[in-house]
Protein backbone atom coordinates (compact mmCIF):
# COMPACT_ATOMS: atom_id res chain seq x y z
CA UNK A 1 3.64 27.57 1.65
CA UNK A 2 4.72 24.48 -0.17
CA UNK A 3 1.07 22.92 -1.82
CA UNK A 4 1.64 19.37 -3.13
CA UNK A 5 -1.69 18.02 -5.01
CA UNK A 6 -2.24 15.77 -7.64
CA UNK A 7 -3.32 15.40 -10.80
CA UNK A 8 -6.73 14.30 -11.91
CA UNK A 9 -7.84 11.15 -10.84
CA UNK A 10 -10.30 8.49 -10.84
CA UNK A 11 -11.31 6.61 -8.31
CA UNK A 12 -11.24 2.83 -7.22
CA UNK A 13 -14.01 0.26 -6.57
CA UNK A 14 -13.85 0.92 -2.98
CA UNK A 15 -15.25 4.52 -4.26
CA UNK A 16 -12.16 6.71 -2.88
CA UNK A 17 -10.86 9.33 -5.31
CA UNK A 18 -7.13 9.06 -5.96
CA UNK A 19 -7.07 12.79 -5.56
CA UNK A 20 -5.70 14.56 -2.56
CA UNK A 21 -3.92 17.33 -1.59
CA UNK A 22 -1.02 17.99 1.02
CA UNK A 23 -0.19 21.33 2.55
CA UNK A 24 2.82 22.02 4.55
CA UNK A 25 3.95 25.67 5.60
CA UNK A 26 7.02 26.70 5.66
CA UNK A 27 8.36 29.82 7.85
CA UNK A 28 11.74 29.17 5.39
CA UNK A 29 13.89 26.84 3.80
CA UNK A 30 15.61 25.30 6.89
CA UNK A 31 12.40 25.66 9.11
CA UNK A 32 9.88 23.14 8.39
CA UNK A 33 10.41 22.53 4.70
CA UNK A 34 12.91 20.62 3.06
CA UNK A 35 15.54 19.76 5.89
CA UNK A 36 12.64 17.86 7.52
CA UNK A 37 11.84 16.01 4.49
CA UNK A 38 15.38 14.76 4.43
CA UNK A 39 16.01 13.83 8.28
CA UNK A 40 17.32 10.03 7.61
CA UNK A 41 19.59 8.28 9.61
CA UNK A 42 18.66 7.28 12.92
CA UNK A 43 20.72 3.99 13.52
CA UNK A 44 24.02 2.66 12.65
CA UNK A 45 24.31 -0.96 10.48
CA UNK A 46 27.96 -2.37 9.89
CA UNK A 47 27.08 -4.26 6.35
CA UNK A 48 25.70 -0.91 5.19
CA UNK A 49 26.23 -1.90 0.77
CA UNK A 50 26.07 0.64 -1.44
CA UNK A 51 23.15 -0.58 -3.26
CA UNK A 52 20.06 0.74 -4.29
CA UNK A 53 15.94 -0.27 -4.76
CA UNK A 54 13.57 0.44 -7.46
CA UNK A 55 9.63 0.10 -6.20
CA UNK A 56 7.55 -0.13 -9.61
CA UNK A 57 4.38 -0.01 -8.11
CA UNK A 58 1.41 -1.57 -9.67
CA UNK A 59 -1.55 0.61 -7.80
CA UNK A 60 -4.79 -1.89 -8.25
CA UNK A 61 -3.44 -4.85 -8.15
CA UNK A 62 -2.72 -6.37 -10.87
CA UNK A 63 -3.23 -10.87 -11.64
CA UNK A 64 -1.04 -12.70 -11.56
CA UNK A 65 -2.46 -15.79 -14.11
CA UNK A 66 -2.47 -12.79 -16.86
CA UNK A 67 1.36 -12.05 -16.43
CA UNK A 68 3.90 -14.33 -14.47
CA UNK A 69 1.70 -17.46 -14.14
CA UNK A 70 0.03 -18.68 -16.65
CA UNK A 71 -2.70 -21.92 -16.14
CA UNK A 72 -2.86 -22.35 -20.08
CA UNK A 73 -4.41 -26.03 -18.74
CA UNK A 74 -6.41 -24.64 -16.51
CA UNK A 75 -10.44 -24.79 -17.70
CA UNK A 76 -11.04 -21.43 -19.36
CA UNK A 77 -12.55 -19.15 -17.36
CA UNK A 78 -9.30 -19.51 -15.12
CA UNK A 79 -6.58 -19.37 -17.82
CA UNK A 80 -7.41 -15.95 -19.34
CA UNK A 81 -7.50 -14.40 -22.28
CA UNK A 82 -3.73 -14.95 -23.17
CA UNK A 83 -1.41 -16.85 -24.09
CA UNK A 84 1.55 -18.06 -22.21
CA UNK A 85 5.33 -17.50 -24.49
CA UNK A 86 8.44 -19.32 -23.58
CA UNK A 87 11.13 -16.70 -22.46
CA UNK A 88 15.28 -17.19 -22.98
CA UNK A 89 14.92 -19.54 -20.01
CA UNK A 90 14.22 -23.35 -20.30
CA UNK A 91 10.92 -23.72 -18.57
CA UNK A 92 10.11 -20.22 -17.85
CA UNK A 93 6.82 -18.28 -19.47
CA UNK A 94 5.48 -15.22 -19.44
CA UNK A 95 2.09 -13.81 -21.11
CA UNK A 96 2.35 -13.39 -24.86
CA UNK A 97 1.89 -9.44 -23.82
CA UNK A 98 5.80 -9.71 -22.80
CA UNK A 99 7.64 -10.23 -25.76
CA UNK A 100 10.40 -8.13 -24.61
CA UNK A 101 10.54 -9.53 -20.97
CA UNK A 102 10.90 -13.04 -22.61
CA UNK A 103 14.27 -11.58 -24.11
CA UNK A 104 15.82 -10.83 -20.51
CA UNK A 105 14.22 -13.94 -18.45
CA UNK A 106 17.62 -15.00 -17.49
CA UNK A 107 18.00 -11.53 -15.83
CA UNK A 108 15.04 -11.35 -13.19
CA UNK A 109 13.15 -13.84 -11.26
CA UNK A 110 9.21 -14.05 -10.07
CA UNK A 111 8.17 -14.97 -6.80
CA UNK A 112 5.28 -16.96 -7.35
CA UNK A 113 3.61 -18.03 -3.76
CA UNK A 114 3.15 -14.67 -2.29
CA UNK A 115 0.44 -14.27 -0.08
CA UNK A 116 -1.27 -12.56 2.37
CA UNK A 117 -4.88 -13.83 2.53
CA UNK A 118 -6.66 -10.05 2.10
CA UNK A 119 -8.74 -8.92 -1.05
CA UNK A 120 -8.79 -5.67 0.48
CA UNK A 121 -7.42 -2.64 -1.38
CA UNK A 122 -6.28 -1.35 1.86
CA UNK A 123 -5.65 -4.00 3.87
CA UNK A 124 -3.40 -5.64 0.92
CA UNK A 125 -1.58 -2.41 0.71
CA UNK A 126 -0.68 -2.09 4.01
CA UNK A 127 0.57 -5.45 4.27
CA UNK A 128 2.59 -4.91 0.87
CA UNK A 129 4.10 -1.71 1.76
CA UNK A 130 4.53 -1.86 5.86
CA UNK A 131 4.50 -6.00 6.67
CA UNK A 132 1.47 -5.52 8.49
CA UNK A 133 -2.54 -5.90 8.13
CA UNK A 134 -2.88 -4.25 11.74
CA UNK A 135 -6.09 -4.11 11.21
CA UNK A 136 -6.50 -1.53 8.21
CA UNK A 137 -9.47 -2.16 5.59
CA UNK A 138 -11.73 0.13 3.57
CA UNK A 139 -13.43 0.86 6.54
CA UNK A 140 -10.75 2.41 8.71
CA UNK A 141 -7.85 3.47 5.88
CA UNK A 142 -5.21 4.82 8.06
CA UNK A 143 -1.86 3.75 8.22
CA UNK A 144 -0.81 2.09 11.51
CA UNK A 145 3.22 1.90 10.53
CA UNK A 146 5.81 3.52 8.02
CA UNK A 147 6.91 2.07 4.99
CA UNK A 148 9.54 -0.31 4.60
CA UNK A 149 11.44 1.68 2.76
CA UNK A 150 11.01 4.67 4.93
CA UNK A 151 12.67 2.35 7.70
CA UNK A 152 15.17 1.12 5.06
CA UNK A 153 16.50 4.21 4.23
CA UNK A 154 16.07 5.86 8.06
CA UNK A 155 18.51 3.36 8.37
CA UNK A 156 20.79 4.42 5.55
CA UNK A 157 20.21 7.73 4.25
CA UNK A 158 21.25 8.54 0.72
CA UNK A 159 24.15 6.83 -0.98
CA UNK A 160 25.60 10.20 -1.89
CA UNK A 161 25.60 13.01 -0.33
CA UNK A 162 23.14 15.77 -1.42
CA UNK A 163 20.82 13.37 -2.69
CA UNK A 164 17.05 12.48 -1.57
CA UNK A 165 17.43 8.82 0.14
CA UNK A 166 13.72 8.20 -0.48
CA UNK A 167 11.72 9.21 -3.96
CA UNK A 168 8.95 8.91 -5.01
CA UNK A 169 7.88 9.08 -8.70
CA UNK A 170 5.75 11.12 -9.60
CA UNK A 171 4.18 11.09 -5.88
CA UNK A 172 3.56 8.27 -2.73
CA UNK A 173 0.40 6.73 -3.33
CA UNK A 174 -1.90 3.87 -2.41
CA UNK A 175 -4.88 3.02 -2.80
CA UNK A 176 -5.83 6.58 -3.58
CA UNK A 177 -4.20 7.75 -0.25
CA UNK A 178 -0.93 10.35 -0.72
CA UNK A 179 1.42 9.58 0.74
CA UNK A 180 -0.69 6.46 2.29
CA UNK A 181 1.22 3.54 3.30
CA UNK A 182 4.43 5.01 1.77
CA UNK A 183 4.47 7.34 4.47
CA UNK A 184 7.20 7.65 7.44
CA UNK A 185 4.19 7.34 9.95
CA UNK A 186 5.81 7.49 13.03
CA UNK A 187 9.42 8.13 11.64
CA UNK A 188 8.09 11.53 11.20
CA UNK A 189 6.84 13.20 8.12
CA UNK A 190 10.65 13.90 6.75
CA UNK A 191 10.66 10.09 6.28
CA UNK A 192 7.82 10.05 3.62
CA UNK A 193 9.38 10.31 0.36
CA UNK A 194 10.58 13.27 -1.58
CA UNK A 195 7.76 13.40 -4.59
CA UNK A 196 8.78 14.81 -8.04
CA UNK A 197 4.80 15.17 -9.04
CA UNK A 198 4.02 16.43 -12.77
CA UNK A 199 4.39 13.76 -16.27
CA UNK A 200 8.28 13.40 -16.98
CA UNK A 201 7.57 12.89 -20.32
CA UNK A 202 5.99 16.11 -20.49
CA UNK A 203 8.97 19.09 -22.29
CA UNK A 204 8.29 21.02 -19.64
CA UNK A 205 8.96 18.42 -16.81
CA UNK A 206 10.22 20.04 -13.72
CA UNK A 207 11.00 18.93 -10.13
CA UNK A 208 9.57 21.79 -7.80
CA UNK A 209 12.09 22.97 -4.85
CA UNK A 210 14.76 21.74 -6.72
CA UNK A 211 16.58 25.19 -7.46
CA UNK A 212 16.29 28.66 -6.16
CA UNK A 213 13.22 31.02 -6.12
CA UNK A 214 13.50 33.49 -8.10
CA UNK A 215 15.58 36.42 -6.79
CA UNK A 216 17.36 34.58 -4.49
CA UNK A 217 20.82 33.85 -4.98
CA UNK A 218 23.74 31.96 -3.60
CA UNK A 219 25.13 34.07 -1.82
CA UNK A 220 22.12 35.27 -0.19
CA UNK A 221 20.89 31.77 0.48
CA UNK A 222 24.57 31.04 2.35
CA UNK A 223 23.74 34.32 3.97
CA UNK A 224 20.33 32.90 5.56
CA UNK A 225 22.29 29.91 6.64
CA UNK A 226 24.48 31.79 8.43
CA UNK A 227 21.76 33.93 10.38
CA UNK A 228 20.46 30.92 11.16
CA UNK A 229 23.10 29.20 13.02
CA UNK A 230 23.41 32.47 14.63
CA UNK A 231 20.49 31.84 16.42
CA UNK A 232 20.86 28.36 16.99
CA UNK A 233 24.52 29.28 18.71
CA UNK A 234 24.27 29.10 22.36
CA UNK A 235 21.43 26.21 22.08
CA UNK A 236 23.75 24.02 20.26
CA UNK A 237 26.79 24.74 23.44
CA UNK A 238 24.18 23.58 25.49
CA UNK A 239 22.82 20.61 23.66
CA UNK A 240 24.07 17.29 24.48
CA UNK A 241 21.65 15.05 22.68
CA UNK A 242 22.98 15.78 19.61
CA UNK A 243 20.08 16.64 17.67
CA UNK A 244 21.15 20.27 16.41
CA UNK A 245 24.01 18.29 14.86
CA UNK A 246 21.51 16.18 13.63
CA UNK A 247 19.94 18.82 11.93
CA UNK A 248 22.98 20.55 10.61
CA UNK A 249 23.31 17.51 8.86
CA UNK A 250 19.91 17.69 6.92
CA UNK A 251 20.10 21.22 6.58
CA UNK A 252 23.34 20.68 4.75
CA UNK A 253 21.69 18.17 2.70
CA UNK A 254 18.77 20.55 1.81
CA UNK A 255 21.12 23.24 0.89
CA UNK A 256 23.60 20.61 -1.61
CA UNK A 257 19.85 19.52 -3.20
CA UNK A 258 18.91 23.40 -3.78
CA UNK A 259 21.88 24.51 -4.91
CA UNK A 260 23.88 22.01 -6.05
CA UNK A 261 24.48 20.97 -10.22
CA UNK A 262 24.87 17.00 -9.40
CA UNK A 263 21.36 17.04 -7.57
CA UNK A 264 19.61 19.30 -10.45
CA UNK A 265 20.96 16.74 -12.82
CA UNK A 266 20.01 14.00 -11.39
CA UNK A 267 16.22 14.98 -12.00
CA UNK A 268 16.66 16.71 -15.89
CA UNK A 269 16.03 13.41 -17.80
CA UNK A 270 17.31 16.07 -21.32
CA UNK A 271 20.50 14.55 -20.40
CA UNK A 272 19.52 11.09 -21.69
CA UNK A 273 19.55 10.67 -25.51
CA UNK A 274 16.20 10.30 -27.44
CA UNK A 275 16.90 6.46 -28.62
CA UNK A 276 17.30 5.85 -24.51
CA UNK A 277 13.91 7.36 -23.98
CA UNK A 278 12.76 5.40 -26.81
CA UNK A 279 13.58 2.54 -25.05
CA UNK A 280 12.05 2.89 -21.74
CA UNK A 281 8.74 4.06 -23.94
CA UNK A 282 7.65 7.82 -24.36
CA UNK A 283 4.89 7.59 -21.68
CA UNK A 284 4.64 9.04 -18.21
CA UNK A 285 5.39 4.88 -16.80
CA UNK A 286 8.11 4.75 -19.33
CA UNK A 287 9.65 8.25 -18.10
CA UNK A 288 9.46 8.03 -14.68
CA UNK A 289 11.62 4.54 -14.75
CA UNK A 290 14.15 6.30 -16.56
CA UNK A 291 13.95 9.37 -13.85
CA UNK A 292 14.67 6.36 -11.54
CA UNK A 293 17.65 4.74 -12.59
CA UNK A 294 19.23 8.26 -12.86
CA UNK A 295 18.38 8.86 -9.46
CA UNK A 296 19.20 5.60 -8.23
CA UNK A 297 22.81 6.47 -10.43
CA UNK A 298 23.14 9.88 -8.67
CA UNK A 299 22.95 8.07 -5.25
CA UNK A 300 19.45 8.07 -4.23
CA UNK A 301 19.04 4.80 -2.19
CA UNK A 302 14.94 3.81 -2.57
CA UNK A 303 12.79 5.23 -5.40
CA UNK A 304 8.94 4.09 -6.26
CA UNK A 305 7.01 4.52 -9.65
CA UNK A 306 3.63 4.76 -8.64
CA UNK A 307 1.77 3.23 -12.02
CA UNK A 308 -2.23 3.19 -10.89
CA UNK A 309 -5.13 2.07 -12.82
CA UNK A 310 -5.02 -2.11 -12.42
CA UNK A 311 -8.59 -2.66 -10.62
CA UNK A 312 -9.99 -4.47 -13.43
CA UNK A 313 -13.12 -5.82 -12.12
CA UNK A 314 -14.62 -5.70 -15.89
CA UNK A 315 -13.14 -5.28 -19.44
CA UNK A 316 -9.82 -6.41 -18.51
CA UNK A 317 -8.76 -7.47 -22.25
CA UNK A 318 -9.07 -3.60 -22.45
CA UNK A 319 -7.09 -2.54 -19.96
CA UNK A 320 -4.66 -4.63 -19.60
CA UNK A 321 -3.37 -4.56 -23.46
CA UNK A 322 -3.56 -1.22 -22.33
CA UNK A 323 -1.15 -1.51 -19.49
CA UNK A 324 0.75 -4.64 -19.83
CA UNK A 325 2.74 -3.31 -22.97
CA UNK A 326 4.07 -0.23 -21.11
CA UNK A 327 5.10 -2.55 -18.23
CA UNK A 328 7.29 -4.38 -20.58
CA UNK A 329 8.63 -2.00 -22.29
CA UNK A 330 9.99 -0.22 -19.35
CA UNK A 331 11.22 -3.01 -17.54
CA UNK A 332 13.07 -4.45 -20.46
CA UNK A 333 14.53 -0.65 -21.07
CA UNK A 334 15.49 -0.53 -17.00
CA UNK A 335 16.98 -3.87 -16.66
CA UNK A 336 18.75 -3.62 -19.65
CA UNK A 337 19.97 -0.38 -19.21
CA UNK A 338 20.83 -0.80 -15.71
CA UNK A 339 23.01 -3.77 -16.88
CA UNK A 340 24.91 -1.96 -19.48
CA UNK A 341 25.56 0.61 -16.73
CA UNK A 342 27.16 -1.94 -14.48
CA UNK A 343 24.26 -0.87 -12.14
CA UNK A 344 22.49 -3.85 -12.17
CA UNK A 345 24.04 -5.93 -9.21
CA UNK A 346 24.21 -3.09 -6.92
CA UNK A 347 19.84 -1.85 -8.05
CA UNK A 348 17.15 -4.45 -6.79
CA UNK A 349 14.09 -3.87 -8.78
CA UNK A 350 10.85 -4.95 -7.43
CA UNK A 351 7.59 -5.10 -9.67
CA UNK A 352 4.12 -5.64 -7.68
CA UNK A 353 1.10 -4.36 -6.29
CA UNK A 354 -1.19 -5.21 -3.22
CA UNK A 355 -3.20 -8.51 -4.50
CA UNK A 356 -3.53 -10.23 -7.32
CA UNK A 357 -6.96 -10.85 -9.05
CA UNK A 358 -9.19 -13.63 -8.64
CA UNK A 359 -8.45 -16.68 -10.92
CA UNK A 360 -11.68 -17.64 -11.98
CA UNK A 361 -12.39 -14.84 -13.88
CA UNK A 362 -16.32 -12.96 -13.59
CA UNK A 363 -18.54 -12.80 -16.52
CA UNK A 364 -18.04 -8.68 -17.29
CA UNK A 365 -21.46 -7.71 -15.72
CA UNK A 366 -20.72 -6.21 -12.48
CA UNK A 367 -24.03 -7.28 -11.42
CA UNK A 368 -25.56 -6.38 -14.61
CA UNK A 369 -26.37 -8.90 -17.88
CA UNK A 370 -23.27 -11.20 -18.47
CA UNK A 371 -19.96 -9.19 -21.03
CA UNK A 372 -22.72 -6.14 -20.51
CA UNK A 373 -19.31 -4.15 -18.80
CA UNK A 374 -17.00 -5.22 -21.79
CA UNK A 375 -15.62 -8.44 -21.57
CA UNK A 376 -14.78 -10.60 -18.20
CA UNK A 377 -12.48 -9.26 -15.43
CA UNK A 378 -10.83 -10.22 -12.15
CA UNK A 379 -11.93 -9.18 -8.35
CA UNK A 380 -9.70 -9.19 -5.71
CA UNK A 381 -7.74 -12.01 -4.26
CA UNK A 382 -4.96 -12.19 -1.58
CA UNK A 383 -4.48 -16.04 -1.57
CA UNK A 384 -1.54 -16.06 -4.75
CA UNK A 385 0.54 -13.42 -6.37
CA UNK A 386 2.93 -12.69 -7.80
CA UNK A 387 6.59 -10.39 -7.26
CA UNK A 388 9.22 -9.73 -9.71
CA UNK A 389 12.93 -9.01 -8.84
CA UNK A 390 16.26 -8.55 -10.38
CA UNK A 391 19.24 -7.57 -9.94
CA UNK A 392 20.80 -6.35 -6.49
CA UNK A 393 22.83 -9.63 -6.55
CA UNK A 394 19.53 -11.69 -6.83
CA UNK A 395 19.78 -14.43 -9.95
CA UNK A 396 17.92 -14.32 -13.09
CA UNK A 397 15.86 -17.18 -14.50
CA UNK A 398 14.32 -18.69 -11.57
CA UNK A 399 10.70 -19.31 -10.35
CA UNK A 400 10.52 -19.25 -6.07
CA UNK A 401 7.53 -21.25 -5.10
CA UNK A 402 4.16 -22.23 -7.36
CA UNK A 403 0.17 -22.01 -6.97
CA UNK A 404 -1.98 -24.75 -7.57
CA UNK A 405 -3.30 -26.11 -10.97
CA UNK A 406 -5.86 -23.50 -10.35
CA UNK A 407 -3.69 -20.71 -9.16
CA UNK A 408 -6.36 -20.12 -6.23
CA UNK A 409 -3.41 -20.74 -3.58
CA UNK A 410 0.83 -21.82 -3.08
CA UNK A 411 1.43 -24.97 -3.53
CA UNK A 412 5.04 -25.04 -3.07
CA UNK A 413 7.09 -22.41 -0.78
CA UNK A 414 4.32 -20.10 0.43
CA UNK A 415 6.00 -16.77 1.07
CA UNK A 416 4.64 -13.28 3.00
CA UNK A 417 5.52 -9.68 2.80
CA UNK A 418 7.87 -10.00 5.42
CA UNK A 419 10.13 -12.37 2.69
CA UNK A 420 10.35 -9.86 0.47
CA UNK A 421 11.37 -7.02 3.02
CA UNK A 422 13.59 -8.57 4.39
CA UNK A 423 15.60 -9.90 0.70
CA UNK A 424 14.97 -5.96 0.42
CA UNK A 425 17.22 -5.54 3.59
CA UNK A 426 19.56 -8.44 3.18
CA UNK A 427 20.29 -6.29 -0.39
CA UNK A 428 20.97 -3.56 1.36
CA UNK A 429 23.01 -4.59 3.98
CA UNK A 430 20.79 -3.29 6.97
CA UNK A 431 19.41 -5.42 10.05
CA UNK A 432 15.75 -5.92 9.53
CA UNK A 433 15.78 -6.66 13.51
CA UNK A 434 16.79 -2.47 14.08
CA UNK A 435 14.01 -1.05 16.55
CA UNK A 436 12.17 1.80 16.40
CA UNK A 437 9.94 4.10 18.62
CA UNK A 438 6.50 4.64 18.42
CA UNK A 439 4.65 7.50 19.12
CA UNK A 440 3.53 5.89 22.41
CA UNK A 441 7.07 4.78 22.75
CA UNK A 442 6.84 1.13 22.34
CA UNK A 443 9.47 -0.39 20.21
CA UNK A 444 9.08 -1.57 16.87
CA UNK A 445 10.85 -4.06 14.92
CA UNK A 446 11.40 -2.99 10.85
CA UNK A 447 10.42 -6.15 9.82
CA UNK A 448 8.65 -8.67 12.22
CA UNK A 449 8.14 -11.82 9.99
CA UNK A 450 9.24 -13.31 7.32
CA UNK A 451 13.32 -14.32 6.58
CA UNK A 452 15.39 -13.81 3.09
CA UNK A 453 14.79 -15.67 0.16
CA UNK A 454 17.47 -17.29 -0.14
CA UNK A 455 16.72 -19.26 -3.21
CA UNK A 456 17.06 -15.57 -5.06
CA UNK A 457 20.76 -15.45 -4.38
């Protein structure tokens, strides 16, 4: 029995704990364990890149007039708390809570007009992580389609071999749902992603099933592979579909991840040195961007950071000088690590969450006397936000679309979900037309809106 649960939690406005717990039992390794959580190719492409996506995923949603657009003429209770700070790009600002990010401006650019019209938790994050509201609010939670990424990398399994083509770090979450709207859906469960779980800045950080159980050896686990195909033998001579090849393919995979030195390396961040770590910032966020870009490096094609906490309704000068510094820190450590790699043109990095916050901020009561929650917040708001990208071939320095003087709603070059998925496919060189079956059958287009923004490139 493989038991996946998560750590302690606390729980949203919407009152929905970000605790919960997944079971799956497993007769053996190559029954309904691991192989099935690396099935991934289902389709060919023929512009296939060898490129890579980072998902640093801000669980909350976080504003967008406190980080990447700044209103500092706006009338106060719109322009914040902060400051706005010119960056190494004419023209280009960021709050005064990225210092570091204002070093690298010429290395990322911010989509500015997103939108998608929900200040829903759960309709927000279904739109952000699967292109579609289908109906999905706080009132009826479940997913109605996989992730994008599940369908990215269905499409192009790992880069190497051995390797997990879909991570998640440390676990798939939305909205307090596991794996939520990060899950394969009708792909099939071995589409959701592969989840690390535990604090990777923790010393004794270590990715479960990665690794044999104790006792068992080499030797004997070749032996059980053996016995297996033994059984699968006269099946197979009949079998014309092709699906036990299929699954000799992810079995092999499951078997180079348990047993094989690259793939235990890839997830053992004591190979990085402790001024690297420094860099990305000695915090779980901080850590488990670091985790990423070696996994991305050891050929893992999609990996998300799940950072929760943004639903700052009140007290949001607390939390968010709280928050905001670890988000730079670790950005400015990935980007500019992946760049003295050479990894950054072939690693898209996205930064977002599922809404912004309102503009107009509240007056920190939640009902209550005015400030009597700490000082002002932000509610929800779908109408303008925010995404940050770079790298993957996309250019640094540039602002895609603008909100109005109020930042209530795009001005210039409003942009959806589908946009971004399908710059997310155009960097990875996989049709965002490819069709898929549902479980009634029907087929279903990867993306269905939306084109590639081109502006980026």
């Amino acid at each position: 029995m493989l038991r996946i649960s998560s750590e302690s939690a606390s729980r949203y406005c919407d009152g929905l704990s970000r605790r919960s717990f997944v079971q799956l039992g497993a007769c053996g390794l190559f029954s309904a364990g691991l192989p099935g959580l690396l099935a991934a190719r289902a389709a060919n492409t023929t512009q296939n890149r060898q490129t890579s996506v980072i998902l640093l995923w801000l669980d909350g949603g976080p504003g967008h007039m406190d980080t990447y657009d700044m209103k500092p003429e706006a009338p106060a209770e719109y322009r914040g708390i902060w400051k706005p700070i010119p960056t190494n790009v004419p023209g280009m600002e960021v709050t005064e809570l990225f210092p570091l990010q204002a070093k690298i401006a010429d290395k990322f650019s911010v989509v500015r007009s997103l939108h998608h019209g929900s200040g829903d938790h759960f309709t927000g994050g279904h739109w952000m992580l699967t292109g579609r509201g289908a109906g999905v609010s706080g009132a009826n939670t479940q997913g109605r389609f996989p992730f994008f990424g599940a369908f990215a990398t269905k499409l192009t399994g790992p880069r190497m071999p051995g390797m997990p083509a879909n991570v998640a770090v440390p676990y798939g979450m939305s909205i307090g749902l596991r794996p939520g709207y990060f899950g394969g859906h009708f792909l099939g469960v071995h589409h959701n992603p592969f989840e690390t779980e535990g604090d990777p800045n923790a010393g004794d950080f270590q990715v479960r099933n990665i690794g044999l159980a104790g006792g068992l050896t080499t030797e004997r686990l070749g032996d059980r592979r053996v016995l297996l195909s033994s059984f699968d033998r006269l099946q197979r001579a009949a079998d014309v579909s092709g699906a036990f090849e299929s699954l000799d393919r992810f079995d092999r995979t499951a078997f180079e991840m348990v047993t094989g030195q690259k793939t235990r390396e890839a997830f053992d961040l004591s190979h990085e040195t402790p001024e690297l770590r420094e860099r990305y910032g000695r915090n779980s966020w901080g850590q488990s961007t670091l985790l990423a870009r070696r996994l991305v490096e050891a050929g893992t094609t999609f990996v998300t950071c799940h950072f929760g906490g943004w639903d700052h309704h009140w007290d949001l000068k607390s939390g968010m000088e709280n928050y905001l510094p670890k988000i730079d820190q670790l950005v400015y450590g990935l980007i500019t690590d992946l760049s003295e790699r050479g990894l950054l043109d072939s690693t898209l990095v996205l930064l977002c969450g599922e809404f912004s916050r309102t503009p107009r901020m509240n007056d920190g009561g939640n009902g209550g006397p005015p400030l009597s929650k700490g000082t002002p917040g932000r509610d929800h708001w779908g109408s303008s936000m925010f995404c940050f990208l770079a790298g993957g071939g996309v250019q640094g320095g540039r602002l895609i679309g603008s909100t109005d003087r109020l930042g209530e709603a795009p001005k210039e070059q409003p942009l959806r979900p589908g946009d971004i998925h399908h710059t997310v496919f155009h960097v990875l060189g996989i049709n965002p037309e490819a069709q898929f079956l549902d479980h009634s059958g029907r087929p279903i287009t990867a993306v269905d809106h939306g084109a590639v923004i081109q502006e980026l490139f």
